[in-house]
N, C-alpha and C. Protein backbone atom coordinates (compact mmCIF):
# COMPACT_ATOMS: atom_id res chain seq x y z
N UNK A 1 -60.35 -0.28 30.72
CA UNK A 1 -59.14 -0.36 31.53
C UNK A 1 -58.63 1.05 31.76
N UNK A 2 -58.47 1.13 33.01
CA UNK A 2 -58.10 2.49 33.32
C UNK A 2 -56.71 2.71 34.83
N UNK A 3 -56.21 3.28 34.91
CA UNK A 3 -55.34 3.40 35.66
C UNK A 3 -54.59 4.79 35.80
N UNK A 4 -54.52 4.99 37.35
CA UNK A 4 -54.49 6.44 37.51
C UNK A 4 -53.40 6.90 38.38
N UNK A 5 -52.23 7.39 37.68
CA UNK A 5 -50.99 7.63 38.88
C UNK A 5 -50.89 8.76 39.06
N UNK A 6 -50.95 9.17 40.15
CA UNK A 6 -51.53 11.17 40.81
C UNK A 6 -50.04 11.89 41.45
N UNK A 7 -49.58 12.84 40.63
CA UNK A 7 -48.05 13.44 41.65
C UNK A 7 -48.52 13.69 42.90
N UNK A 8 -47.41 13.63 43.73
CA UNK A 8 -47.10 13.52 45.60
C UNK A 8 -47.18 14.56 46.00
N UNK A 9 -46.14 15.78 44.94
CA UNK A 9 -45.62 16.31 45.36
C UNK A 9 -45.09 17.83 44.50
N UNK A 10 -45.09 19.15 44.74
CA UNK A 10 -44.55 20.23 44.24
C UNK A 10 -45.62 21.19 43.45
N UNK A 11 -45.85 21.78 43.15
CA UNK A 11 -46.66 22.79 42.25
C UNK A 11 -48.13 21.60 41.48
N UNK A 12 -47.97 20.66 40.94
CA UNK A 12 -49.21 19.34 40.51
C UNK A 12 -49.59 18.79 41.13
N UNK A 13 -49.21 18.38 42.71
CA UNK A 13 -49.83 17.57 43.54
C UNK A 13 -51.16 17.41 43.55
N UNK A 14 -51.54 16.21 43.36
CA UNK A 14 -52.88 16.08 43.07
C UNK A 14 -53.55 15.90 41.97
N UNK A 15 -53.04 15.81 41.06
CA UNK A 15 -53.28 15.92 39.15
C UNK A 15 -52.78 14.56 39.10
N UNK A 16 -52.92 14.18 37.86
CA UNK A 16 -52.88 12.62 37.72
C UNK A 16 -52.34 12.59 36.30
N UNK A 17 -51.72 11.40 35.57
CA UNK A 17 -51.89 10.73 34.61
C UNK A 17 -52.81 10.06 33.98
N UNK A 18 -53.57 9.68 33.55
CA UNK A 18 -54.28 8.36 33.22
C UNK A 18 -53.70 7.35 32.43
N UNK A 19 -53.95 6.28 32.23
CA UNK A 19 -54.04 5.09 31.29
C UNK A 19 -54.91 4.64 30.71
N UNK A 20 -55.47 5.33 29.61
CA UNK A 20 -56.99 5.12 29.15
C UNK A 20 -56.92 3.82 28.03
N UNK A 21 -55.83 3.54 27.85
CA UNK A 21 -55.72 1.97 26.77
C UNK A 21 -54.62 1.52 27.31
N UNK A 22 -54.58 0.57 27.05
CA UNK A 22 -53.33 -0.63 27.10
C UNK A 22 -53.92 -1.38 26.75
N UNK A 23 -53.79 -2.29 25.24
CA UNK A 23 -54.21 -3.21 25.01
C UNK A 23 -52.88 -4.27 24.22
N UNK A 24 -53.02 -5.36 24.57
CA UNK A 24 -52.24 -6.41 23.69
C UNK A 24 -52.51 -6.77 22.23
N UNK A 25 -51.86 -6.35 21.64
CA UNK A 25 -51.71 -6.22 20.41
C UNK A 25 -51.47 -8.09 19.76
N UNK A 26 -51.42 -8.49 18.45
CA UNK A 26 -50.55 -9.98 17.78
C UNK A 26 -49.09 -9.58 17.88
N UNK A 27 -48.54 -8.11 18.25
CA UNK A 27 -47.37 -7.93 17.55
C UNK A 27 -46.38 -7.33 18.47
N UNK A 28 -47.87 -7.09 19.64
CA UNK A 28 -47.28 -5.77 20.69
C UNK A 28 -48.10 -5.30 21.50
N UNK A 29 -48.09 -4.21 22.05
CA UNK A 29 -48.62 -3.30 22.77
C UNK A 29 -49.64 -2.56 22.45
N UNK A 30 -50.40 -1.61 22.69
CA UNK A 30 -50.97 -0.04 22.45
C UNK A 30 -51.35 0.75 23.56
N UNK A 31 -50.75 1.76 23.73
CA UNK A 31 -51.10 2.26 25.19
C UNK A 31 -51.53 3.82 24.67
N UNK A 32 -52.55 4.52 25.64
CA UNK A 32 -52.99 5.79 24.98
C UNK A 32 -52.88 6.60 26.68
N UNK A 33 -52.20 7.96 27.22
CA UNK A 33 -52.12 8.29 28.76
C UNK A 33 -52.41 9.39 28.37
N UNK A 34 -53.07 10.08 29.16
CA UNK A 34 -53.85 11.18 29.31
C UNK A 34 -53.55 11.93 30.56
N UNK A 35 -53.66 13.12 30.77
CA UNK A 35 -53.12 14.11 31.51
C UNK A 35 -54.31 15.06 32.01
N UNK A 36 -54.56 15.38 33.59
CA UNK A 36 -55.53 16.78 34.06
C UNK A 36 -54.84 18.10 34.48
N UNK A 37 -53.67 18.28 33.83
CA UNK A 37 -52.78 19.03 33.97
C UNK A 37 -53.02 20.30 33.43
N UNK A 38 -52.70 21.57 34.16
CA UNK A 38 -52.97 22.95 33.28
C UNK A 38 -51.32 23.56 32.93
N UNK A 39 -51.20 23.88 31.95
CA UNK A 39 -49.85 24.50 31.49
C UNK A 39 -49.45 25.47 32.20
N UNK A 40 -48.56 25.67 32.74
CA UNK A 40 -48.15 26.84 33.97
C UNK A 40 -47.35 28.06 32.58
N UNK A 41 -47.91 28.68 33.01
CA UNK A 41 -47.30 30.50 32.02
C UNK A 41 -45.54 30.15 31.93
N UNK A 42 -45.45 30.15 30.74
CA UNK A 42 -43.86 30.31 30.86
C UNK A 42 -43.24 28.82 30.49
N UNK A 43 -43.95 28.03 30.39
CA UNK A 43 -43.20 26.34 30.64
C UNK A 43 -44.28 25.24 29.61
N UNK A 44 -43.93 24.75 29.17
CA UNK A 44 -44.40 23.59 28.52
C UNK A 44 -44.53 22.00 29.31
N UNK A 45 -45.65 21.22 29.14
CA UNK A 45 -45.40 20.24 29.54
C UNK A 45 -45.45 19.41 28.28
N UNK A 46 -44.50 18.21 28.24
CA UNK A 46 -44.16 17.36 27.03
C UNK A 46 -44.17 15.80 27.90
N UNK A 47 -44.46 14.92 27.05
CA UNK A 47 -44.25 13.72 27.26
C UNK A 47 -42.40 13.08 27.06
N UNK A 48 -41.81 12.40 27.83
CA UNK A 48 -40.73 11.48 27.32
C UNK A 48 -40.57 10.48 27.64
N UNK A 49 -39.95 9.35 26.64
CA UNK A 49 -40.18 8.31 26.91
C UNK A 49 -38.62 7.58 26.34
N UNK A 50 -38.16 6.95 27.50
CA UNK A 50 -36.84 6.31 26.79
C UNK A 50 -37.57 4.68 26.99
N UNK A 51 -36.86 3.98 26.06
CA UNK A 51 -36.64 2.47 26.00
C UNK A 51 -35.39 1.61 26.75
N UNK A 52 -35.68 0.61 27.11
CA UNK A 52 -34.54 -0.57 27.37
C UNK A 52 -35.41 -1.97 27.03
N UNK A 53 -34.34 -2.58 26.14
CA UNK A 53 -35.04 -3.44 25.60
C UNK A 53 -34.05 -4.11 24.67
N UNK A 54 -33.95 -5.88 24.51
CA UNK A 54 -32.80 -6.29 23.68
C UNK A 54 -33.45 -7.03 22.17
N UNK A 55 -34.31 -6.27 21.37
CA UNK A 55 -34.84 -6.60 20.23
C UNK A 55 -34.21 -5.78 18.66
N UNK A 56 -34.83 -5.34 18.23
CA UNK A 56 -34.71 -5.41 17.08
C UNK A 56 -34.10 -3.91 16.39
N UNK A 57 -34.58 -3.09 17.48
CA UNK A 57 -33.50 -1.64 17.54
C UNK A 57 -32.00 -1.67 18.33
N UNK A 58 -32.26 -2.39 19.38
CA UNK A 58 -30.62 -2.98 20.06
C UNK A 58 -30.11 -3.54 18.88
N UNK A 59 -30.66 -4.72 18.13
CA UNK A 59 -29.65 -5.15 16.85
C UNK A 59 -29.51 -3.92 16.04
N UNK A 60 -30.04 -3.41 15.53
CA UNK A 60 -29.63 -2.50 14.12
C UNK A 60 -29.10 -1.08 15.09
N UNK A 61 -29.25 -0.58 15.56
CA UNK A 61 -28.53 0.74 16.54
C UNK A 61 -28.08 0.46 17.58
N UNK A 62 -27.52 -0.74 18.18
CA UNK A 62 -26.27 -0.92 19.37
C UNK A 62 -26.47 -0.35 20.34
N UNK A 63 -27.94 0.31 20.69
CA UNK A 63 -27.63 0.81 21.78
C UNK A 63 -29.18 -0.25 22.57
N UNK A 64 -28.58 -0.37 23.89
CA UNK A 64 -29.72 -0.67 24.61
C UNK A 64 -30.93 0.17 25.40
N UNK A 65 -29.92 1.20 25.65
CA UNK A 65 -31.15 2.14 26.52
C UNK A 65 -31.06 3.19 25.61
N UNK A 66 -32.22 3.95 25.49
CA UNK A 66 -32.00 4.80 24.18
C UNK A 66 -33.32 5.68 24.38
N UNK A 67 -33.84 7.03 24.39
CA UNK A 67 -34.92 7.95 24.27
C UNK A 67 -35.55 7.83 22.87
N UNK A 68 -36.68 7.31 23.13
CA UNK A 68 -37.68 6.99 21.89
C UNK A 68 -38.33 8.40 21.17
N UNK A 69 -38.44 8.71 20.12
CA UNK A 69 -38.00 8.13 19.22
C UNK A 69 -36.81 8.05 18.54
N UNK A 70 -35.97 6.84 18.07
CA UNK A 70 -34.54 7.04 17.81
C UNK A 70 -34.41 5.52 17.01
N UNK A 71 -33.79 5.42 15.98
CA UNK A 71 -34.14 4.34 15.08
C UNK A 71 -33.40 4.90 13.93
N UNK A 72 -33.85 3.71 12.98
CA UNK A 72 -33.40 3.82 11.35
C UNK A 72 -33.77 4.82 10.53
N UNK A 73 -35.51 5.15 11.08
CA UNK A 73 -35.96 6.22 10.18
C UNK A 73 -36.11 7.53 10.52
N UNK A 74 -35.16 7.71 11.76
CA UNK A 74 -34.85 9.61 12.23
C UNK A 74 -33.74 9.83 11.46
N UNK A 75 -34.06 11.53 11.14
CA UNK A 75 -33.03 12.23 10.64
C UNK A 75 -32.27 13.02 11.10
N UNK A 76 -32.35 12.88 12.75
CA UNK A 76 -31.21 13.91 13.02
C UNK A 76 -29.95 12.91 13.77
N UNK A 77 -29.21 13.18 13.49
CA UNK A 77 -28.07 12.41 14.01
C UNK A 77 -27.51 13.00 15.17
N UNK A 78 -27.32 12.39 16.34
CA UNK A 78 -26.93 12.82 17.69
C UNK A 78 -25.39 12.62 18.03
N UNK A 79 -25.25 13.39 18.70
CA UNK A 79 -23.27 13.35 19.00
C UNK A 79 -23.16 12.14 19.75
N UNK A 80 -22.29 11.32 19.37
CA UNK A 80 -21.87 10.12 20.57
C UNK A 80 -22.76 9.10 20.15
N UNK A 81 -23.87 9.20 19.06
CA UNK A 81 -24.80 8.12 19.48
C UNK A 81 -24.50 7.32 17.51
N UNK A 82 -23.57 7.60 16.72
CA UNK A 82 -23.66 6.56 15.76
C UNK A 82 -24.18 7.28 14.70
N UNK A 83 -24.11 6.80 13.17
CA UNK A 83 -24.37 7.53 12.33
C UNK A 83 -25.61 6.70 11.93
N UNK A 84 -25.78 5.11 11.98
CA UNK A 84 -27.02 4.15 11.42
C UNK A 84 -28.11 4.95 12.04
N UNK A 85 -28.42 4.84 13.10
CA UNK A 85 -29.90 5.26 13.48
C UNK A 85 -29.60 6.75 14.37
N UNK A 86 -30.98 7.88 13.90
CA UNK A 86 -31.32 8.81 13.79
C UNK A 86 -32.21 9.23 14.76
N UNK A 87 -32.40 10.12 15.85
CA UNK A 87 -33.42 10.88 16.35
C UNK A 87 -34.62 11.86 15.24
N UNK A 88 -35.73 12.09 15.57
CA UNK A 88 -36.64 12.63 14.93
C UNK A 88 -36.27 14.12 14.85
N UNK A 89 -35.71 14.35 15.79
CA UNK A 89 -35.51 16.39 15.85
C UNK A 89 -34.48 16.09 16.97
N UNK A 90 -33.75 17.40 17.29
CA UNK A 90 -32.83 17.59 18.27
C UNK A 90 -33.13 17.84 19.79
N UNK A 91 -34.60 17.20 20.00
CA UNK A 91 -35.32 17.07 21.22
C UNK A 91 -35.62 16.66 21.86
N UNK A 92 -35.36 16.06 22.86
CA UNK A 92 -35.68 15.13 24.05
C UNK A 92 -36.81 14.43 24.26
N UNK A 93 -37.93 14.57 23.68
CA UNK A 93 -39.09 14.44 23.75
C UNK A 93 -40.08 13.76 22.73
N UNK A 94 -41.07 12.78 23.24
CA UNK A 94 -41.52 11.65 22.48
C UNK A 94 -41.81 12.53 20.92
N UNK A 95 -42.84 13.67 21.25
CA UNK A 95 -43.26 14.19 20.29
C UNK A 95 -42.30 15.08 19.51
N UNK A 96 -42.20 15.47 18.25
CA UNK A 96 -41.52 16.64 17.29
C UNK A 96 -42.88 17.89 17.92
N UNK A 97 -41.94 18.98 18.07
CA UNK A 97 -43.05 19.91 18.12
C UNK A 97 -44.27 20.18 17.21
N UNK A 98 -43.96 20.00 16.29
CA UNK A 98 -45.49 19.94 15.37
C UNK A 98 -46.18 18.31 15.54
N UNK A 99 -45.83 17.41 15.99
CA UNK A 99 -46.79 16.47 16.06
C UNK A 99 -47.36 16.86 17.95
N UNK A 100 -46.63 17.38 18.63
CA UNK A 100 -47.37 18.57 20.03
C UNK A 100 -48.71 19.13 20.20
N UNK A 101 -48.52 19.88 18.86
CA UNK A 101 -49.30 20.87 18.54
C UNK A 101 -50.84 20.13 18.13
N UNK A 102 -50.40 19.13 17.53
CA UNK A 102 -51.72 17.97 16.96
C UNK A 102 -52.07 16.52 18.09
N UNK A 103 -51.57 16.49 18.88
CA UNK A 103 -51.78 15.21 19.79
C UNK A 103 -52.57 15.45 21.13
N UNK A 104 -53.22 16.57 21.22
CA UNK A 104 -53.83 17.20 22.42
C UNK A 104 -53.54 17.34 23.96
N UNK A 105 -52.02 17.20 24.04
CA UNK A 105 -51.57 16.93 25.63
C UNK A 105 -51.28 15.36 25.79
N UNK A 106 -52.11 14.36 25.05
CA UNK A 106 -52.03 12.89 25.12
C UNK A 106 -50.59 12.54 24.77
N UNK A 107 -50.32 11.41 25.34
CA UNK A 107 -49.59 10.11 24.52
C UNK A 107 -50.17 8.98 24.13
N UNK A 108 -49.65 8.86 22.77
CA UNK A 108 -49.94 7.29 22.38
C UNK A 108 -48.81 6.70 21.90
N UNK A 109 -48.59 5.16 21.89
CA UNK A 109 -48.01 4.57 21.40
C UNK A 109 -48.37 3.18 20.97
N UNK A 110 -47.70 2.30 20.15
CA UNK A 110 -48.16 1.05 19.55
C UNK A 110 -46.92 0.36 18.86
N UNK A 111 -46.49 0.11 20.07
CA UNK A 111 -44.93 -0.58 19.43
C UNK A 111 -45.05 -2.29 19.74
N UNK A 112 -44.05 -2.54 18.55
CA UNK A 112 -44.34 -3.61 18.19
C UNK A 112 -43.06 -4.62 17.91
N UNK A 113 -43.08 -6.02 17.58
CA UNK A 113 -41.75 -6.53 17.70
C UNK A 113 -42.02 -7.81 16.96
N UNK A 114 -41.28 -8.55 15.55
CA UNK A 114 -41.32 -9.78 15.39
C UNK A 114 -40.74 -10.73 16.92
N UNK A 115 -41.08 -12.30 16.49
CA UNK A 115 -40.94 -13.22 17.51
C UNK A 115 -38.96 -13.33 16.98
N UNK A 116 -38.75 -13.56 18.12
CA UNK A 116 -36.95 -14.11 18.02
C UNK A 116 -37.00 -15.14 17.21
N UNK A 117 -35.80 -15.58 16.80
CA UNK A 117 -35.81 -17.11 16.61
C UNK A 117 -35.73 -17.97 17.28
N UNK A 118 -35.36 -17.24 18.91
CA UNK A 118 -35.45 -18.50 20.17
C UNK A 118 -35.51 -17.10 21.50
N UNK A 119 -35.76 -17.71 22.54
CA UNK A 119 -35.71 -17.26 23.65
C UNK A 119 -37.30 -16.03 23.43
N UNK A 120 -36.51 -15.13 24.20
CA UNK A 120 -37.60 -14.51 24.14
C UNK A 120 -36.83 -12.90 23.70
N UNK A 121 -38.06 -11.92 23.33
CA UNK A 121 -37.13 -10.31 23.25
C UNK A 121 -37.88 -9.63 24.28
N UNK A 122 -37.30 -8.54 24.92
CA UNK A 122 -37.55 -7.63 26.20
C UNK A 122 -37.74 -6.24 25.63
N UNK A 123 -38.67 -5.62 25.68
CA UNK A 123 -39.20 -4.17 25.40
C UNK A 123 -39.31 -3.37 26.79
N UNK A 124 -38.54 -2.33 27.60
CA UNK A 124 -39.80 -1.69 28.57
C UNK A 124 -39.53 -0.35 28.74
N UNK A 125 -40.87 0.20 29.01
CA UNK A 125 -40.56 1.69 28.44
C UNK A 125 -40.77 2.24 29.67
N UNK A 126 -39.97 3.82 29.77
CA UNK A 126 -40.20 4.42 30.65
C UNK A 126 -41.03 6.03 30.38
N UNK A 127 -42.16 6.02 30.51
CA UNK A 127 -42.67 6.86 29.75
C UNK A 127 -43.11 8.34 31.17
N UNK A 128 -43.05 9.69 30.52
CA UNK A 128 -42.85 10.52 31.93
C UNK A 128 -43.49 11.62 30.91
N UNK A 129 -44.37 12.45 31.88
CA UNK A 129 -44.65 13.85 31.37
C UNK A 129 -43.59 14.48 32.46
N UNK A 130 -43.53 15.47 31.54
CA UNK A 130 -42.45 16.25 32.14
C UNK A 130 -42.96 18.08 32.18
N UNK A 131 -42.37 18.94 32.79
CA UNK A 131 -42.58 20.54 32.80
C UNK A 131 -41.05 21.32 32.14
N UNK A 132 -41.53 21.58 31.33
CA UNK A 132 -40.03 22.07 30.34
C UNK A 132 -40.07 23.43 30.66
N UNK A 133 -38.84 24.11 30.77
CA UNK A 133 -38.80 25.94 30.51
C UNK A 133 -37.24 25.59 29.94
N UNK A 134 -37.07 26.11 28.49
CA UNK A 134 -35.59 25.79 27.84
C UNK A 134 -35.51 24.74 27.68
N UNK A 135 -34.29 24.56 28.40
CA UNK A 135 -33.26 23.39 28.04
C UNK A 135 -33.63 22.83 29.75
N UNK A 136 -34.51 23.17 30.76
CA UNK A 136 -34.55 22.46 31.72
C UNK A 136 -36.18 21.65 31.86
N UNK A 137 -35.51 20.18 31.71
CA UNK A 137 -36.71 19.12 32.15
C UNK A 137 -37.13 18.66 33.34
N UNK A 138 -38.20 18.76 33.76
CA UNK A 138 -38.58 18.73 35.05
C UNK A 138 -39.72 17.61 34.87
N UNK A 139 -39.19 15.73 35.16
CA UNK A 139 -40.17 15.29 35.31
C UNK A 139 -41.04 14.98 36.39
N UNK A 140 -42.27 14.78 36.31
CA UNK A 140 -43.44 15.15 36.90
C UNK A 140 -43.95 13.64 37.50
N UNK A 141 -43.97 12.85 36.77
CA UNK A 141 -44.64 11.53 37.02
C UNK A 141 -44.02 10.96 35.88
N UNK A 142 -44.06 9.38 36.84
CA UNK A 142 -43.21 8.10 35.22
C UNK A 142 -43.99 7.09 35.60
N UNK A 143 -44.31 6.38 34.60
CA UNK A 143 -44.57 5.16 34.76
C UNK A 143 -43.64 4.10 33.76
N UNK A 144 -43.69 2.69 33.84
CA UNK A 144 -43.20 1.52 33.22
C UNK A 144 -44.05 1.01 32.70
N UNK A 145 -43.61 0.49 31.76
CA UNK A 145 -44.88 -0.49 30.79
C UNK A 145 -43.64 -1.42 30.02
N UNK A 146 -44.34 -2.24 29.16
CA UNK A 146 -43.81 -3.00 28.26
C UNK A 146 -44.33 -4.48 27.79
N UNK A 147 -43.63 -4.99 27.17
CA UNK A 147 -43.85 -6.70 26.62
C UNK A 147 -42.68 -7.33 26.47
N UNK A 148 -42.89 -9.10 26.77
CA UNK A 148 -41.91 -9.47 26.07
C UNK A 148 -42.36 -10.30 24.90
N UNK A 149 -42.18 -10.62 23.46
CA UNK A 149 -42.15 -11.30 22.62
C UNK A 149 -41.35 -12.59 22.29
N UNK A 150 -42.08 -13.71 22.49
CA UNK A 150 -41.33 -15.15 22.91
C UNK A 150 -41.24 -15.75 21.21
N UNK A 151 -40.40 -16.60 21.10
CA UNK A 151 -40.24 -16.97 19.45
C UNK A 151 -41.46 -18.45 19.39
N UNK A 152 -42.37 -18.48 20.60
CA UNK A 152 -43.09 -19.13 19.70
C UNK A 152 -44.84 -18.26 19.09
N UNK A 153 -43.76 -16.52 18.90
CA UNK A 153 -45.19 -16.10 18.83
C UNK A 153 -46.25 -14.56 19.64
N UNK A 154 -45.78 -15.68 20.96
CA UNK A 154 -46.58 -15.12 22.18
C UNK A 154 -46.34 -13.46 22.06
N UNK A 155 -47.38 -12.68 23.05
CA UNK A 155 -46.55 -11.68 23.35
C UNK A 155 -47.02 -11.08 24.95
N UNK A 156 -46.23 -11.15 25.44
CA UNK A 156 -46.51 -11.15 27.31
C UNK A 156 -46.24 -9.47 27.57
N UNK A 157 -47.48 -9.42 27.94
CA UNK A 157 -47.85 -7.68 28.27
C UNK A 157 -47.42 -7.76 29.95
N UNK A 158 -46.10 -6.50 30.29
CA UNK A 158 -45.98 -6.00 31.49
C UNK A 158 -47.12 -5.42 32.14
N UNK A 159 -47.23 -5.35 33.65
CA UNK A 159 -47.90 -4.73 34.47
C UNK A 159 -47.76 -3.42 34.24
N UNK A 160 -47.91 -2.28 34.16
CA UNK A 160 -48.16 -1.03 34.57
C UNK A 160 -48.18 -0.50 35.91
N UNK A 161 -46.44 0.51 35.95
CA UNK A 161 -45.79 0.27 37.66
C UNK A 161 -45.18 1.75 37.08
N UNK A 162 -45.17 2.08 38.55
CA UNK A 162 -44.12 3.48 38.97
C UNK A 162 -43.21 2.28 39.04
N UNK A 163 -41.64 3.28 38.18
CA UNK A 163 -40.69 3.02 37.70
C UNK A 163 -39.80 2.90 39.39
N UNK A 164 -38.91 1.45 39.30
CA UNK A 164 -38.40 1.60 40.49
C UNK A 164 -36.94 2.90 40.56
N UNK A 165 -36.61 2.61 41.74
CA UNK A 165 -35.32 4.20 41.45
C UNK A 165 -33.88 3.72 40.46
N UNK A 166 -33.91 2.33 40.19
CA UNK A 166 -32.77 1.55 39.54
C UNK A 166 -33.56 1.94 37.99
N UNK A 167 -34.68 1.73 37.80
CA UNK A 167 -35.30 2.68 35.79
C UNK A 167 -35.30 4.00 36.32
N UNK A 168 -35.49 4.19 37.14
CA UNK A 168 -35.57 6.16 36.48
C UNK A 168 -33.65 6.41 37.06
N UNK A 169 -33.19 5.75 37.45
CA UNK A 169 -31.72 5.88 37.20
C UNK A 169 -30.87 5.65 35.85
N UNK A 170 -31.47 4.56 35.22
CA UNK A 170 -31.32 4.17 33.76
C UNK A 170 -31.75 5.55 32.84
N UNK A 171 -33.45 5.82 33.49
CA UNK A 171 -34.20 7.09 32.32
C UNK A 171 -33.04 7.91 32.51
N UNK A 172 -32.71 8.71 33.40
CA UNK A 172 -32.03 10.00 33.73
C UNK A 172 -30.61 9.48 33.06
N UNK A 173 -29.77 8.60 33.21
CA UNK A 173 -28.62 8.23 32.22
C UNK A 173 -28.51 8.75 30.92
N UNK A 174 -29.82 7.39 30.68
CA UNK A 174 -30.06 7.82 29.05
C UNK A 174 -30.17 8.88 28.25
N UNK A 175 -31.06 9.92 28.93
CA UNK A 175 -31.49 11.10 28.28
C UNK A 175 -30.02 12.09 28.24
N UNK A 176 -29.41 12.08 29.54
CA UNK A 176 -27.97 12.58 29.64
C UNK A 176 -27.18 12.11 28.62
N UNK A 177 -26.93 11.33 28.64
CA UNK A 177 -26.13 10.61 27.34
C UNK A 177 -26.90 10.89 25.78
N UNK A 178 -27.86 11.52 25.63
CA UNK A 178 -28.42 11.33 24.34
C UNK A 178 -28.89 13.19 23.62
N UNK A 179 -28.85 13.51 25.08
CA UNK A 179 -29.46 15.11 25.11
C UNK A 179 -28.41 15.76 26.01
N UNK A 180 -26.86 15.78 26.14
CA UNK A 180 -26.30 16.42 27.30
C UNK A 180 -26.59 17.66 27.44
N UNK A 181 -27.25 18.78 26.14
CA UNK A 181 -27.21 20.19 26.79
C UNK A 181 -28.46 20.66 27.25
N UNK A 182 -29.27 19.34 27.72
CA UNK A 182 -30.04 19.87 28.84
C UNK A 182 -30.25 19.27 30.01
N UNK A 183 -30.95 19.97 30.83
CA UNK A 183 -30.61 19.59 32.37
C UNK A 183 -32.23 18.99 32.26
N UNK A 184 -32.11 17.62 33.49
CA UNK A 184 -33.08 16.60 33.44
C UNK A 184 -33.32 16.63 35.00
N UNK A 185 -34.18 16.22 35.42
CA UNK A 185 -34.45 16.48 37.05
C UNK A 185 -35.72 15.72 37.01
């Protein structure tokens, strides 16, 4: 399974993402995206990825839309966002710089969710490489993914879609609200 979303437009045009896994998990997801991108002198490119989703991090951290990673077991605590659940570092970005340094340009992920006790739970991610210099994020390409997890079990894997302009209105919120002293574009 493979799937290939190519920028339109600006300095990458023509470079792509990949989707080299997505597989359905008993529990969840696993998705692995890959990049033909060359690092421009001066700038970093990083993966980010916020969530919206009403499961099991909405219950224990109150928030619904939220930049992954951010949960029970981060240790940095963010202004405005609650003292229970924690960001990994003070960075916008899926990876901590030393897990950067070890993940080869890739993203992976493998998130996962018990069944409700009724209805169903909603996961969907908005996942984006981006071109960093500072504190300014410049994303590049996004895509959507996700599952929902039904309480008898099931677990219903989303399509894989460029994010409509109502999620990357949500992404760009979120990250503002979670990271205000940097600029997102």
């Amino acid at each position: 399974m493979s799937r290939v979303f190519t920028i339109s437009s600006g300095p990458h045009k023509g470079k792509h993402i990949q989707v080299t896994k997505y597989v359905k998990k008993v529990d969840g997801v696993s998705i692995k995206i890959t990049h033909n991108l060359t690092t421009p002198a001066g700038k970093q490119l990083r993966w980010v990825q916020t969530i919206s989703e009403n499961g099991s991090f909405f219950k224990a951290c109150s928030q619904r839309d939220y930049v992954d990673p951010f949960g029970k077991s981060g240790t940095v605590a963010l202004p405005g966002m609650g003292t229970v659940c924690k960001a990994d570092d003070d960075k916008p970005f899926y990876w901590t710089d030393a897990e950067e340094r070890t993940s080869g340009g890739a993203f992976s992920d493998g998130p996962s969710e018990g069944p409700p006790t009724s209805g169903r739970t909603w996961i969907q991610f908005i996942t984006a490489l981006t071109e960093v210099k500072d504190k300014d994020v410049q994303s590049l390409i996004a895509i959507s993914w996700g599952f929902d997890r039904m309480a008898n079990g099931d677990v219903r894997v989303a399509a894989i879609v460029t994010p409509t302009s109502d999620q990357m209105k949500i992404y760009g919120h979120t990250l503002k609200k979670m990271y205000p002293t940097y600029t997102f574009r």
